[in-house]
PDB file of N, CA and C in Angstrom:
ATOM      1  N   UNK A   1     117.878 120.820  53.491  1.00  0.00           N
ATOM      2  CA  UNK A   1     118.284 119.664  52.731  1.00  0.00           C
ATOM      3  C   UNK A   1     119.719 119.309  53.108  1.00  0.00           C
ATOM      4  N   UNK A   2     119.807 118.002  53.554  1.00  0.00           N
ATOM      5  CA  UNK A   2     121.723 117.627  53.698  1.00  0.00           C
ATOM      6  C   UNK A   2     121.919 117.029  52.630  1.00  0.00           C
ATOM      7  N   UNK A   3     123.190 116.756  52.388  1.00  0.00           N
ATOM      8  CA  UNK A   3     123.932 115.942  51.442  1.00  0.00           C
ATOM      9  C   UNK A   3     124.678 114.706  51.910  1.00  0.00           C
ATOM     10  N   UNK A   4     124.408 113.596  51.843  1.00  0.00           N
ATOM     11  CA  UNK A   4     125.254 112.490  52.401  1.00  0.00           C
ATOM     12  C   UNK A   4     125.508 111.471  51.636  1.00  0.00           C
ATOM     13  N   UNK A   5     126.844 111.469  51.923  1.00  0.00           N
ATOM     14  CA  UNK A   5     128.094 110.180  50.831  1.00  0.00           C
ATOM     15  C   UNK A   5     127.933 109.313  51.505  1.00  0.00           C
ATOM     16  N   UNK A   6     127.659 108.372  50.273  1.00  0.00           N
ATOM     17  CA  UNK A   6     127.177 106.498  50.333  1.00  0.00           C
ATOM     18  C   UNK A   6     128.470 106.190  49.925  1.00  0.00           C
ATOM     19  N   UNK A   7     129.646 105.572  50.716  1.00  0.00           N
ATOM     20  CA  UNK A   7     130.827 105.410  49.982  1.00  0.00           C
ATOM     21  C   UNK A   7     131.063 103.620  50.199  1.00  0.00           C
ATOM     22  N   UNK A   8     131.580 102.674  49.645  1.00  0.00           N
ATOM     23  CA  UNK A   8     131.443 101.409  49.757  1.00  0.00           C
ATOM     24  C   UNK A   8     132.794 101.138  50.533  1.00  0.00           C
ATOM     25  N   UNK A   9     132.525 100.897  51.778  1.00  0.00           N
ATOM     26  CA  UNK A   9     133.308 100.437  53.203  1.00  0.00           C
ATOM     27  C   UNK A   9     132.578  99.623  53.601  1.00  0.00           C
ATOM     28  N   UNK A  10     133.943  98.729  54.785  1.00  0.00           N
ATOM     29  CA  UNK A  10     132.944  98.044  55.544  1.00  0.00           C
ATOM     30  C   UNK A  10     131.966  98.682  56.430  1.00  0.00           C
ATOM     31  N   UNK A  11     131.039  98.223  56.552  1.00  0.00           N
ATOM     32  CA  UNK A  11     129.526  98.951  57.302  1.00  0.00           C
ATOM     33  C   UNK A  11     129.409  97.634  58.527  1.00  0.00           C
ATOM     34  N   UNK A  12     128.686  98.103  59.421  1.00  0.00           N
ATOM     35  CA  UNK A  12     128.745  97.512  60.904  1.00  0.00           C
ATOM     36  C   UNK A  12     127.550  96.147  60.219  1.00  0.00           C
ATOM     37  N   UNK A  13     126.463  96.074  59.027  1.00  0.00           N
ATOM     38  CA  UNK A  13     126.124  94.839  58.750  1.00  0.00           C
ATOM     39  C   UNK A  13     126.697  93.986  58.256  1.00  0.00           C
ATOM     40  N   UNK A  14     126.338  93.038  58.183  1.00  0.00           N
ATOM     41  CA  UNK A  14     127.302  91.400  57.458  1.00  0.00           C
ATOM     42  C   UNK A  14     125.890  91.089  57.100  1.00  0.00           C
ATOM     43  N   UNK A  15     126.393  90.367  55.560  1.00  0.00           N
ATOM     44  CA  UNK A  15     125.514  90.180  54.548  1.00  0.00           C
ATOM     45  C   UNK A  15     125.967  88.340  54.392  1.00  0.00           C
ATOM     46  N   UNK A  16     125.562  87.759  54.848  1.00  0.00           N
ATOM     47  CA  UNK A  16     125.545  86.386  54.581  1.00  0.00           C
ATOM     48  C   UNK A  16     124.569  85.607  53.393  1.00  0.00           C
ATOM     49  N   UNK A  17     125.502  85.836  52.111  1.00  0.00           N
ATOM     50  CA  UNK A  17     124.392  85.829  50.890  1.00  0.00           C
ATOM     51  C   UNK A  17     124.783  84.017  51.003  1.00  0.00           C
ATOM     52  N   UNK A  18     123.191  83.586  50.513  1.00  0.00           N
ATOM     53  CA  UNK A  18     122.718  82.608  50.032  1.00  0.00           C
ATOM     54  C   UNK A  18     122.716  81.247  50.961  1.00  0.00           C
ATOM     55  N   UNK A  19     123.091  81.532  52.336  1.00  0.00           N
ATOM     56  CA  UNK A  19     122.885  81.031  53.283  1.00  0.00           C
ATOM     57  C   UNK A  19     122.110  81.069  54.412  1.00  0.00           C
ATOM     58  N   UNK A  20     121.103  80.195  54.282  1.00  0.00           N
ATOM     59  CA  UNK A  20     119.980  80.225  55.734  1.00  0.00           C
ATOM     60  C   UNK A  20     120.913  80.858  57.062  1.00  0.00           C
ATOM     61  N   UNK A  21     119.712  81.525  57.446  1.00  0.00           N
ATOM     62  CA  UNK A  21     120.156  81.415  58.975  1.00  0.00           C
ATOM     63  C   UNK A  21     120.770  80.732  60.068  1.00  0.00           C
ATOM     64  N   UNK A  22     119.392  80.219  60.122  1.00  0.00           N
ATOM     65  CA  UNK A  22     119.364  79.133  61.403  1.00  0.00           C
ATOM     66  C   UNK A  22     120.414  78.121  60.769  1.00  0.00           C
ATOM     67  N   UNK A  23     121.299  77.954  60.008  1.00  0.00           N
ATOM     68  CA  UNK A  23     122.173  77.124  59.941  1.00  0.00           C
ATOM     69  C   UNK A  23     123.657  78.027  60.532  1.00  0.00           C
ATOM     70  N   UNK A  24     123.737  79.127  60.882  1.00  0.00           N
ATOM     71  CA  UNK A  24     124.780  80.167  61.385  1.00  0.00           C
ATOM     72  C   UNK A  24     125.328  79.975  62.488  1.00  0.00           C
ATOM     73  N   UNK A  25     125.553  78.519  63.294  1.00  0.00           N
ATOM     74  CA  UNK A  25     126.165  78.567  64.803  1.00  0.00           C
ATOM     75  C   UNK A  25     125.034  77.887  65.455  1.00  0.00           C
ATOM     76  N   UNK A  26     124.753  79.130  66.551  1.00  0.00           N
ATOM     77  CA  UNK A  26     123.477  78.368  67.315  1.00  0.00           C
ATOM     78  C   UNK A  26     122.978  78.699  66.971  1.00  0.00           C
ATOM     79  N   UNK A  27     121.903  79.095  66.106  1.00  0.00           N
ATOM     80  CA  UNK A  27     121.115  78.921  65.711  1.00  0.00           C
ATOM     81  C   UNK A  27     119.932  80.530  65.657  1.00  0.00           C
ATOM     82  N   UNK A  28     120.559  81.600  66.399  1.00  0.00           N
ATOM     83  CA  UNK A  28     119.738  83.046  67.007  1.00  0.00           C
ATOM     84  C   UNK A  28     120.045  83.636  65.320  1.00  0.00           C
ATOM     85  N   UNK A  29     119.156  84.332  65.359  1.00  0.00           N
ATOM     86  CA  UNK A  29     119.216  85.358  64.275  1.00  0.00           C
ATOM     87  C   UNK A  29     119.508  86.798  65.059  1.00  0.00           C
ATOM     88  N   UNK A  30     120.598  87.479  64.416  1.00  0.00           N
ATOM     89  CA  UNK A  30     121.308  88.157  64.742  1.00  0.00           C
ATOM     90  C   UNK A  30     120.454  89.363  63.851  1.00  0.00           C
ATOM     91  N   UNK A  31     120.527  90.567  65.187  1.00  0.00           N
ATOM     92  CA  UNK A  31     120.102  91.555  64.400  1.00  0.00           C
ATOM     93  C   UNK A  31     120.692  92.453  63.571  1.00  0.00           C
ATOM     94  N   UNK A  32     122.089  92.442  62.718  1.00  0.00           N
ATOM     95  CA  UNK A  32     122.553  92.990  62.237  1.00  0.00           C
ATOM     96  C   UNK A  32     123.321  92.063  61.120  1.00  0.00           C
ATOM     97  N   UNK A  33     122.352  91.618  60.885  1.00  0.00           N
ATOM     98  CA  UNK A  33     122.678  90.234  59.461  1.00  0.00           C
ATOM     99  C   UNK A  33     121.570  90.908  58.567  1.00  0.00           C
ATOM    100  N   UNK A  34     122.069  90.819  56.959  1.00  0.00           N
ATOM    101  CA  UNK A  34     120.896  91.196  56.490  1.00  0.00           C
ATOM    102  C   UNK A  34     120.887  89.991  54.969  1.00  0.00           C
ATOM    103  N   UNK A  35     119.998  89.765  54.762  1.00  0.00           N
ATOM    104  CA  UNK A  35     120.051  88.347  54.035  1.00  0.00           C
ATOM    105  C   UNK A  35     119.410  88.686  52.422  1.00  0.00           C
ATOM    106  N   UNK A  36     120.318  88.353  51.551  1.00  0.00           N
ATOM    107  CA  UNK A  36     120.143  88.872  50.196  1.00  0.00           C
ATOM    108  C   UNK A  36     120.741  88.269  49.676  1.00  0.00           C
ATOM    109  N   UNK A  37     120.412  88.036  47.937  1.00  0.00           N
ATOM    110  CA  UNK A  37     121.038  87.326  47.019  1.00  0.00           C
ATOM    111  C   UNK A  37     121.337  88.637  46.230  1.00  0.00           C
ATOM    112  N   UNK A  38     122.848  88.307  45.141  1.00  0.00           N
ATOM    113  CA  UNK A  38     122.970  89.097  44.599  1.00  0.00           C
ATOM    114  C   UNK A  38     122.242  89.324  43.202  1.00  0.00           C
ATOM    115  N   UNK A  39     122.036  89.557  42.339  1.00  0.00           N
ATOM    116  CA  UNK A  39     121.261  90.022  41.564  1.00  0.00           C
ATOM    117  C   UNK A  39     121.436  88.604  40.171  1.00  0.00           C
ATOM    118  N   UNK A  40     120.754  88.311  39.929  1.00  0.00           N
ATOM    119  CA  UNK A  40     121.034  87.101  39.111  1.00  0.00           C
ATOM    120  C   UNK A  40     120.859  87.629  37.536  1.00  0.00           C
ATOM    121  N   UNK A  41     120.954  86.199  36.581  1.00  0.00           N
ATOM    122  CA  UNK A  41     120.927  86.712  35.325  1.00  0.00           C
ATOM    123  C   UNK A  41     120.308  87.182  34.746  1.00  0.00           C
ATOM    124  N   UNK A  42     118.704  86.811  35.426  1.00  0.00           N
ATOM    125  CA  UNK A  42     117.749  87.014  34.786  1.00  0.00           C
ATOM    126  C   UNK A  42     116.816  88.480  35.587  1.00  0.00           C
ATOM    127  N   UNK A  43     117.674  89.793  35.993  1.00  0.00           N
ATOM    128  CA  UNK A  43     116.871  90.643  37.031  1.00  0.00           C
ATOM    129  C   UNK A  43     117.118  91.937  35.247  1.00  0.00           C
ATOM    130  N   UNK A  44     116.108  92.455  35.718  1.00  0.00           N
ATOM    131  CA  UNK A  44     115.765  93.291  34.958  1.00  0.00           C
ATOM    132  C   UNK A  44     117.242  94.178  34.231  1.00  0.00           C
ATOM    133  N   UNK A  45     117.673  94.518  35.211  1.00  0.00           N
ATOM    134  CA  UNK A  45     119.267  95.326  34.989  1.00  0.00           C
ATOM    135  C   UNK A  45     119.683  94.560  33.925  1.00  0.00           C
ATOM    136  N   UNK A  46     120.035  93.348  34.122  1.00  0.00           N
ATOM    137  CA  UNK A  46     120.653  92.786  33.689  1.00  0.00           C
ATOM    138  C   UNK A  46     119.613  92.300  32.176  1.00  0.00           C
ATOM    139  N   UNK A  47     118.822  92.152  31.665  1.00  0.00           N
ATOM    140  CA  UNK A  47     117.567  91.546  30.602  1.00  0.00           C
ATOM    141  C   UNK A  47     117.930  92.626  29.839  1.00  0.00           C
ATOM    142  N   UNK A  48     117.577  94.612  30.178  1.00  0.00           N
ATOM    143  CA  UNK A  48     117.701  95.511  29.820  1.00  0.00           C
ATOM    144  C   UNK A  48     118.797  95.679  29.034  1.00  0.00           C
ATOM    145  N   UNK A  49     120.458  95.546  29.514  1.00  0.00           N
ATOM    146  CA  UNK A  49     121.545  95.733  29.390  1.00  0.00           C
ATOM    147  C   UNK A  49     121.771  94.776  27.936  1.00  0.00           C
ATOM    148  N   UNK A  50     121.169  93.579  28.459  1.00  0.00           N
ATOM    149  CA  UNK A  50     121.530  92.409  27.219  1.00  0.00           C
ATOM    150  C   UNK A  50     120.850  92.507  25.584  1.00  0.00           C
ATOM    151  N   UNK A  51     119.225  93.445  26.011  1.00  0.00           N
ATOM    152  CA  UNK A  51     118.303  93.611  25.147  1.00  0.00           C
ATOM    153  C   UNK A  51     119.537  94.938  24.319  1.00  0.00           C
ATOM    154  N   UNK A  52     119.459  95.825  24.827  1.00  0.00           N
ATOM    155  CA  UNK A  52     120.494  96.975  24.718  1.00  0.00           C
ATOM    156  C   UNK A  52     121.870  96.027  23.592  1.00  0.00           C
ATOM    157  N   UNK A  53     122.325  95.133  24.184  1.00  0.00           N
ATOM    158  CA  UNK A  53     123.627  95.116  23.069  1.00  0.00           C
ATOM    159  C   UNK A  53     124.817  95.580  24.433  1.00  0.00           C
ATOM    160  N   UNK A  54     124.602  95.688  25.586  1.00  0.00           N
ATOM    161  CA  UNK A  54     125.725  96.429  26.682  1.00  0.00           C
ATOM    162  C   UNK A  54     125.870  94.918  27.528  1.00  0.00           C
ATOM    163  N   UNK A  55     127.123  95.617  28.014  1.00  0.00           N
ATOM    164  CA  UNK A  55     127.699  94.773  28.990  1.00  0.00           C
ATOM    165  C   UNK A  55     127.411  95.052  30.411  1.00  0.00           C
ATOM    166  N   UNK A  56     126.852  94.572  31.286  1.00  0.00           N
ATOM    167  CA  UNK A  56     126.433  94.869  32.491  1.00  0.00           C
ATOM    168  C   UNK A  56     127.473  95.140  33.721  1.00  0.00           C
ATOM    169  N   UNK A  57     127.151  96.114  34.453  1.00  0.00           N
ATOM    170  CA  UNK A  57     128.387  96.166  35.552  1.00  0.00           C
ATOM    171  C   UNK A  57     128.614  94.657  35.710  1.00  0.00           C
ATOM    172  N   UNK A  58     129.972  94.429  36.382  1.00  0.00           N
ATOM    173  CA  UNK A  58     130.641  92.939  36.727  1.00  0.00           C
ATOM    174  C   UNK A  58     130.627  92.773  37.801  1.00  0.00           C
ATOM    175  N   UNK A  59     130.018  93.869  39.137  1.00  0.00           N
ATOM    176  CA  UNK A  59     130.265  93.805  40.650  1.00  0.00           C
ATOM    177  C   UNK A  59     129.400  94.153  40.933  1.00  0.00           C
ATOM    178  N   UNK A  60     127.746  93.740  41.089  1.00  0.00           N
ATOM    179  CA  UNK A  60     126.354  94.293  41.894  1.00  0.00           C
ATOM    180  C   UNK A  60     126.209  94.021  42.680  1.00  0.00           C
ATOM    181  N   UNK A  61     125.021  94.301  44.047  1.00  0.00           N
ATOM    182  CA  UNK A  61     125.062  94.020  45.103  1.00  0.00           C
ATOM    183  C   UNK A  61     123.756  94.044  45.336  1.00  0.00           C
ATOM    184  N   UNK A  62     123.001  93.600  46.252  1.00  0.00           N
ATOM    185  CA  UNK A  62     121.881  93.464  46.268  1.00  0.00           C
ATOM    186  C   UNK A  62     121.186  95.120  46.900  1.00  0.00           C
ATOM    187  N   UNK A  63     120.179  94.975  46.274  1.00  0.00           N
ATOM    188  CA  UNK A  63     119.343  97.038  46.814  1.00  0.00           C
ATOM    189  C   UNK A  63     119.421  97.168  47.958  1.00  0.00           C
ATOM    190  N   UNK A  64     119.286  95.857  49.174  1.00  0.00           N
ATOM    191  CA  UNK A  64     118.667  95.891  49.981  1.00  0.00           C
ATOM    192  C   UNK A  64     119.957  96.411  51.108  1.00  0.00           C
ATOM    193  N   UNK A  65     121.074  96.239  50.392  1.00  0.00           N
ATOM    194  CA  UNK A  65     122.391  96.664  51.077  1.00  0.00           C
ATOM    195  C   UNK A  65     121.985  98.266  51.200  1.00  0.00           C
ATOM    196  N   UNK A  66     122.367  98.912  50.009  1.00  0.00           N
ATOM    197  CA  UNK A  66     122.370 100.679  50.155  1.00  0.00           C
ATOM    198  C   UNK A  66     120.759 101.230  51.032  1.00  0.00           C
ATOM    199  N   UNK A  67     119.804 100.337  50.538  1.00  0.00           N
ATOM    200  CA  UNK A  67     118.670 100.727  50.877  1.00  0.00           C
ATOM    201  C   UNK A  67     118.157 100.912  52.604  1.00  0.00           C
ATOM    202  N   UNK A  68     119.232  99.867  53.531  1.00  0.00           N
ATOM    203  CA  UNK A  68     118.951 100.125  54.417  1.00  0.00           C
ATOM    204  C   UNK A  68     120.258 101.199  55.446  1.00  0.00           C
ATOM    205  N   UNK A  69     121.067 101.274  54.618  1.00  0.00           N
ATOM    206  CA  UNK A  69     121.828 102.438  55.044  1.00  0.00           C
ATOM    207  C   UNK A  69     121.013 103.552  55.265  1.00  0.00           C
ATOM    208  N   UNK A  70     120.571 103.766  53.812  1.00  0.00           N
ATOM    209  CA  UNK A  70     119.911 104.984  53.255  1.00  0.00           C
ATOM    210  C   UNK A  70     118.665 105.311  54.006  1.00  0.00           C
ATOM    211  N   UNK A  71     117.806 104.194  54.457  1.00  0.00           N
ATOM    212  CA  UNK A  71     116.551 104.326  55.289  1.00  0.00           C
ATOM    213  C   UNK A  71     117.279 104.490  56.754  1.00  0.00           C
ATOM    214  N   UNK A  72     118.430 104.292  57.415  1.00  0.00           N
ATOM    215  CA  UNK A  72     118.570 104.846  58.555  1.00  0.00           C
ATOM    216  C   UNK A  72     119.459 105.842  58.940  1.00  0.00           C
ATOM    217  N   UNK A  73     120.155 106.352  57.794  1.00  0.00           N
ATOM    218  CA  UNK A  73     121.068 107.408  57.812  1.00  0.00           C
ATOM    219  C   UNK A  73     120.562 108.973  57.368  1.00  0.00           C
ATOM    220  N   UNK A  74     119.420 108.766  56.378  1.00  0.00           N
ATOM    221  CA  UNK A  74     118.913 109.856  55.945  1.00  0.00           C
ATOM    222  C   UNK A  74     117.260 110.112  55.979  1.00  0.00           C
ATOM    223  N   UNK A  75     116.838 111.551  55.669  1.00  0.00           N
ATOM    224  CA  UNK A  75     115.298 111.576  55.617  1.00  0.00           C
ATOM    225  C   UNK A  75     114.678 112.002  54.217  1.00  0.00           C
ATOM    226  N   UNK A  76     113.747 111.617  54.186  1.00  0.00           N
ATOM    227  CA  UNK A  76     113.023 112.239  52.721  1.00  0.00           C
ATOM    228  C   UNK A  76     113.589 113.417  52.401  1.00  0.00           C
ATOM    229  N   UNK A  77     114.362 113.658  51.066  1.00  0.00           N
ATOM    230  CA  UNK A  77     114.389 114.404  49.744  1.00  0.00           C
ATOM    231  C   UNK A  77     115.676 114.961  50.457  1.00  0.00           C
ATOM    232  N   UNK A  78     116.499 114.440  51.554  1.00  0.00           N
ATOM    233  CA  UNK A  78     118.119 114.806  51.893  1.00  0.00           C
ATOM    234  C   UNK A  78     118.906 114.098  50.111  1.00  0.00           C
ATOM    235  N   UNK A  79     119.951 114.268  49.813  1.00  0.00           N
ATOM    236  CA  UNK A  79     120.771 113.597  48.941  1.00  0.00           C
ATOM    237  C   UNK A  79     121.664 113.154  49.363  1.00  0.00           C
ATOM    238  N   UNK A  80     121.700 111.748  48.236  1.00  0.00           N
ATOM    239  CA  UNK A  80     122.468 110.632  49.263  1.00  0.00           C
ATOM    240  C   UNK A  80     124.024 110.487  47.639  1.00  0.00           C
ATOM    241  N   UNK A  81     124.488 111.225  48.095  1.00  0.00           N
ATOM    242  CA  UNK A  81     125.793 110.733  46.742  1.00  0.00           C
ATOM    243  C   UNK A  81     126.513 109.555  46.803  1.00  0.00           C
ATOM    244  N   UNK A  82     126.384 108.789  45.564  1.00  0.00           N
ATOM    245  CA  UNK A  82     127.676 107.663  45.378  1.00  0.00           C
ATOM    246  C   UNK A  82     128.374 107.767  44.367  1.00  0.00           C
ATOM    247  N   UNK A  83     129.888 108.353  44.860  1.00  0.00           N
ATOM    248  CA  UNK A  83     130.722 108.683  44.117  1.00  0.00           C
ATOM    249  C   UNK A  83     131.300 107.231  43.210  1.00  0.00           C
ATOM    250  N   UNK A  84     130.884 106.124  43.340  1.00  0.00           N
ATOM    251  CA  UNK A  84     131.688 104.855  42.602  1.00  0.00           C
ATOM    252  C   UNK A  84     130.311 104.184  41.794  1.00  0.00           C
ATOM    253  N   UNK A  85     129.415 105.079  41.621  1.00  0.00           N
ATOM    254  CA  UNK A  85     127.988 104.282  41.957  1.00  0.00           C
ATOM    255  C   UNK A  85     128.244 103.249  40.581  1.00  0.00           C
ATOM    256  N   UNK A  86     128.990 102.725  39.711  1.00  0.00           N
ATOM    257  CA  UNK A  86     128.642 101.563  39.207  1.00  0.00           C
ATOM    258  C   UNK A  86     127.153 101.496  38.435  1.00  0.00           C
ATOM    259  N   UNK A  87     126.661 100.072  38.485  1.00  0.00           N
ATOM    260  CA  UNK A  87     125.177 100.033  37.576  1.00  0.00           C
ATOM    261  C   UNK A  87     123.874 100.816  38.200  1.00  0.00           C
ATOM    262  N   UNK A  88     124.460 101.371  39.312  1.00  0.00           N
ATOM    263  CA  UNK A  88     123.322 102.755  40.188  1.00  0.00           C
ATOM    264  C   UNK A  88     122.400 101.889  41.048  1.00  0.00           C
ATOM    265  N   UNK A  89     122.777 100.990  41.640  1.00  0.00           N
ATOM    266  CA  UNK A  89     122.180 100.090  42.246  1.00  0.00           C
ATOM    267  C   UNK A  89     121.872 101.300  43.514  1.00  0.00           C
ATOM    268  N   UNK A  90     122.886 101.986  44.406  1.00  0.00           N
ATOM    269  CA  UNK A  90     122.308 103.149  45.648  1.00  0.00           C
ATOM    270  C   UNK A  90     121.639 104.254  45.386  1.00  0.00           C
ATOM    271  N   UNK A  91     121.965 104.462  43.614  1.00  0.00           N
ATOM    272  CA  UNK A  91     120.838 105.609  43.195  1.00  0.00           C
ATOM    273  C   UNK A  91     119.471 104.915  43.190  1.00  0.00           C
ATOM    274  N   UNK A  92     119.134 104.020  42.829  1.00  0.00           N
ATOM    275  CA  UNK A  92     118.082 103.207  42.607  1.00  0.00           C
ATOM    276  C   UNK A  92     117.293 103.276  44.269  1.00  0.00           C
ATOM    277  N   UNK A  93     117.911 102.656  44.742  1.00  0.00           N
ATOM    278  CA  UNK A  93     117.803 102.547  46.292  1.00  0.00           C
ATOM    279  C   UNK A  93     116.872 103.849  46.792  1.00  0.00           C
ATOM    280  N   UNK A  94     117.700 105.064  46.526  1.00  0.00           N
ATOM    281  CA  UNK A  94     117.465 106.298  47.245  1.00  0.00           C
ATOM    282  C   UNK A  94     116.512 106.764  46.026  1.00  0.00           C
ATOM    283  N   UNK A  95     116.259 106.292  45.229  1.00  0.00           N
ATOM    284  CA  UNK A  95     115.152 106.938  44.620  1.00  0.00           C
ATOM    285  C   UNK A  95     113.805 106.536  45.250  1.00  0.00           C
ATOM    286  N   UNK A  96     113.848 105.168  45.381  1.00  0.00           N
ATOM    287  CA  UNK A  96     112.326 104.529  45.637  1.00  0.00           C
ATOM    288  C   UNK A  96     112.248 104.929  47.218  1.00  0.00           C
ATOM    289  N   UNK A  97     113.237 105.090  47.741  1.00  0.00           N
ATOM    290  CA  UNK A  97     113.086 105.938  49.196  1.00  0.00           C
ATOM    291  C   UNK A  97     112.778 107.472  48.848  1.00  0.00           C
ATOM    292  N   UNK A  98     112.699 108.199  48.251  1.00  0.00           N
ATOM    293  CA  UNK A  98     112.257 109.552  47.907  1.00  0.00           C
ATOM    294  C   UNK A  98     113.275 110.506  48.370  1.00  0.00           C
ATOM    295  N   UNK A  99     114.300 109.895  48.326  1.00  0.00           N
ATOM    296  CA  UNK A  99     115.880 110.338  48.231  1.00  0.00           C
ATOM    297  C   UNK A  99     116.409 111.168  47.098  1.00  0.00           C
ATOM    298  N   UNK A 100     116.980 112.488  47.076  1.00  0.00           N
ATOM    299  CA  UNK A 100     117.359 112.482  45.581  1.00  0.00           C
ATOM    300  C   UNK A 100     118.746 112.341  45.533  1.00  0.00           C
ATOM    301  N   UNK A 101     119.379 111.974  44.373  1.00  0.00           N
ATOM    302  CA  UNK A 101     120.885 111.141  44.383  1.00  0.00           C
ATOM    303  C   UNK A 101     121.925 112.061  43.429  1.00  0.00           C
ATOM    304  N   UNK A 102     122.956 111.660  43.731  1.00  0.00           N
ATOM    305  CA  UNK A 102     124.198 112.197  42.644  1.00  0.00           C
ATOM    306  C   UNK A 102     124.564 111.351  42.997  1.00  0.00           C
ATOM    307  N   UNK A 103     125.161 110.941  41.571  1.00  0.00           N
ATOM    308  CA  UNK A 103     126.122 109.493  41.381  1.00  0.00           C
ATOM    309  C   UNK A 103     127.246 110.063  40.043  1.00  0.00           C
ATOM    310  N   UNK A 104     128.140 109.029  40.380  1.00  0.00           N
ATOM    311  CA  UNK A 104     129.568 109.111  39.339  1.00  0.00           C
ATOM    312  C   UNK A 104     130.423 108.223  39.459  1.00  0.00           C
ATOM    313  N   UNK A 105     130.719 107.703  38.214  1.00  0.00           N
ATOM    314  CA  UNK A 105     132.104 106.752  38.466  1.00  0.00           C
ATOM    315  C   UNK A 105     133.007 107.454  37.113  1.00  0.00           C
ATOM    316  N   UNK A 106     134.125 106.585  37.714  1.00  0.00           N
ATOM    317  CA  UNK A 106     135.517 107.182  36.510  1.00  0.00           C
ATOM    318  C   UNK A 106     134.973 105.869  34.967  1.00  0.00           C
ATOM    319  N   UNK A 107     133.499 104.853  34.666  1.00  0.00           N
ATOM    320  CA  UNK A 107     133.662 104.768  33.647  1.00  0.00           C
ATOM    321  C   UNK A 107     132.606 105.034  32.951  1.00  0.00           C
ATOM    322  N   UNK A 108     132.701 105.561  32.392  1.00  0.00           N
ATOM    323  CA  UNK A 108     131.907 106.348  31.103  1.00  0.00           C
ATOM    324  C   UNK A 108     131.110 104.951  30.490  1.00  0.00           C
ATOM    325  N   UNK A 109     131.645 103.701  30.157  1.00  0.00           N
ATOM    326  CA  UNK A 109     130.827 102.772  30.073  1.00  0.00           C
ATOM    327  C   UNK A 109     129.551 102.401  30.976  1.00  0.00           C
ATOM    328  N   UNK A 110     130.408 102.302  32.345  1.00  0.00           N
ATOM    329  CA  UNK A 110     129.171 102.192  33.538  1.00  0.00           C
ATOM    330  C   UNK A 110     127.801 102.811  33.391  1.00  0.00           C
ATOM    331  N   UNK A 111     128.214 104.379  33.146  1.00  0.00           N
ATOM    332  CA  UNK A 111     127.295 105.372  33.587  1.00  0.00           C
ATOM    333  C   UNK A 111     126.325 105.003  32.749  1.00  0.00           C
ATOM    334  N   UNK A 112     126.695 104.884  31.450  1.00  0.00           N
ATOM    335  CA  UNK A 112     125.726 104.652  30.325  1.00  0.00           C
ATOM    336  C   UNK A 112     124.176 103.671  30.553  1.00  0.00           C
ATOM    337  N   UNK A 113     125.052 102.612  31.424  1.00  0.00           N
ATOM    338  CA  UNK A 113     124.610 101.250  31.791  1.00  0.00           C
ATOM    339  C   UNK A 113     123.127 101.778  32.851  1.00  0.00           C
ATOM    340  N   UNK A 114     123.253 102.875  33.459  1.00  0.00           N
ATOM    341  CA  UNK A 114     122.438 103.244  34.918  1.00  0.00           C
ATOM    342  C   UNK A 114     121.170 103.060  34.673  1.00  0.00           C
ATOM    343  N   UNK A 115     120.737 103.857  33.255  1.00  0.00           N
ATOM    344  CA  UNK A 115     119.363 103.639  32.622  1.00  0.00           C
ATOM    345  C   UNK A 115     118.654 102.445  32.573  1.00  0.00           C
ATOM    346  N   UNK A 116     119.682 101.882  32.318  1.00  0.00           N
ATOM    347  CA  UNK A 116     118.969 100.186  32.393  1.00  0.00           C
ATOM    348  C   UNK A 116     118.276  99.827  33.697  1.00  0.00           C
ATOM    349  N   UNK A 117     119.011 100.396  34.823  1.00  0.00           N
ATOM    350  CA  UNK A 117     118.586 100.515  36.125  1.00  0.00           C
ATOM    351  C   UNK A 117     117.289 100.694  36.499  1.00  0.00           C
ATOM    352  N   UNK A 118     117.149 101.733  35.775  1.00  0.00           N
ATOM    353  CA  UNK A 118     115.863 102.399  35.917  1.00  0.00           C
ATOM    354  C   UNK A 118     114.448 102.184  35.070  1.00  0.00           C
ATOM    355  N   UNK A 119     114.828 101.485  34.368  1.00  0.00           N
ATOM    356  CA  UNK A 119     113.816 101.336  32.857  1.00  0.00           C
ATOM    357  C   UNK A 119     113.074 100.123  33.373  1.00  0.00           C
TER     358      UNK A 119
END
């Protein structure tokens, strides 16, 4: 089993949210673009959190970010830690990949919030 830190740096993809492609220059789709919206008002995290009475992390990112780190950096049931993990959006990630995770941030509010993640 390895252990590997998901830490939030720049990463060699570029995430061009909410903009078509083929409108990018000339027009090639680039293989290291990855195309995602960020999580809107109405995504479960967020329905959960509100049903709850909580305030939802203020900085999400779409799954599909950690998820494809995680699908090319690691293998089934390695652990993938995110030490800042926020509303657990890379725990989430590495779960449905069959990843198992350690996560932590410095707020005790956040952490609370993760469940919602998952529910």
């Amino acid at each position: 089993m390895r252990l590997f830190l998901i830490l939030p740096i720049i990463t060699p993809f570029m995430c061009y949210l909410g903009q078509p492609l083929y409108k990018l220059g000339d027009g090639a789709i680039r293989g290291n673009v990855i195309t995602a919206s960020p999580e809107g008002p109405n995504s479960r995290y967020r329905r959960n959190c509100k049903k709850a009475g909580v305030d939802p992390h203020p900085a999400m990112f779409p799954e599909v970010l950690p998820e494809r780190a995680i699908r090319h950096m690691t293998e089934e049931r390695d652990i993938v830690m995110d030490p800042f993990c926020g509303s657990g959006t890379t725990l989430r990630a590495a779960e449905r990949l069959n990843r198992q995770w350690i996560g932590t941030d410095i707020s005790l509010k956040y952490l609370e919030t993760i469940q919602y993640r998952f529910a």
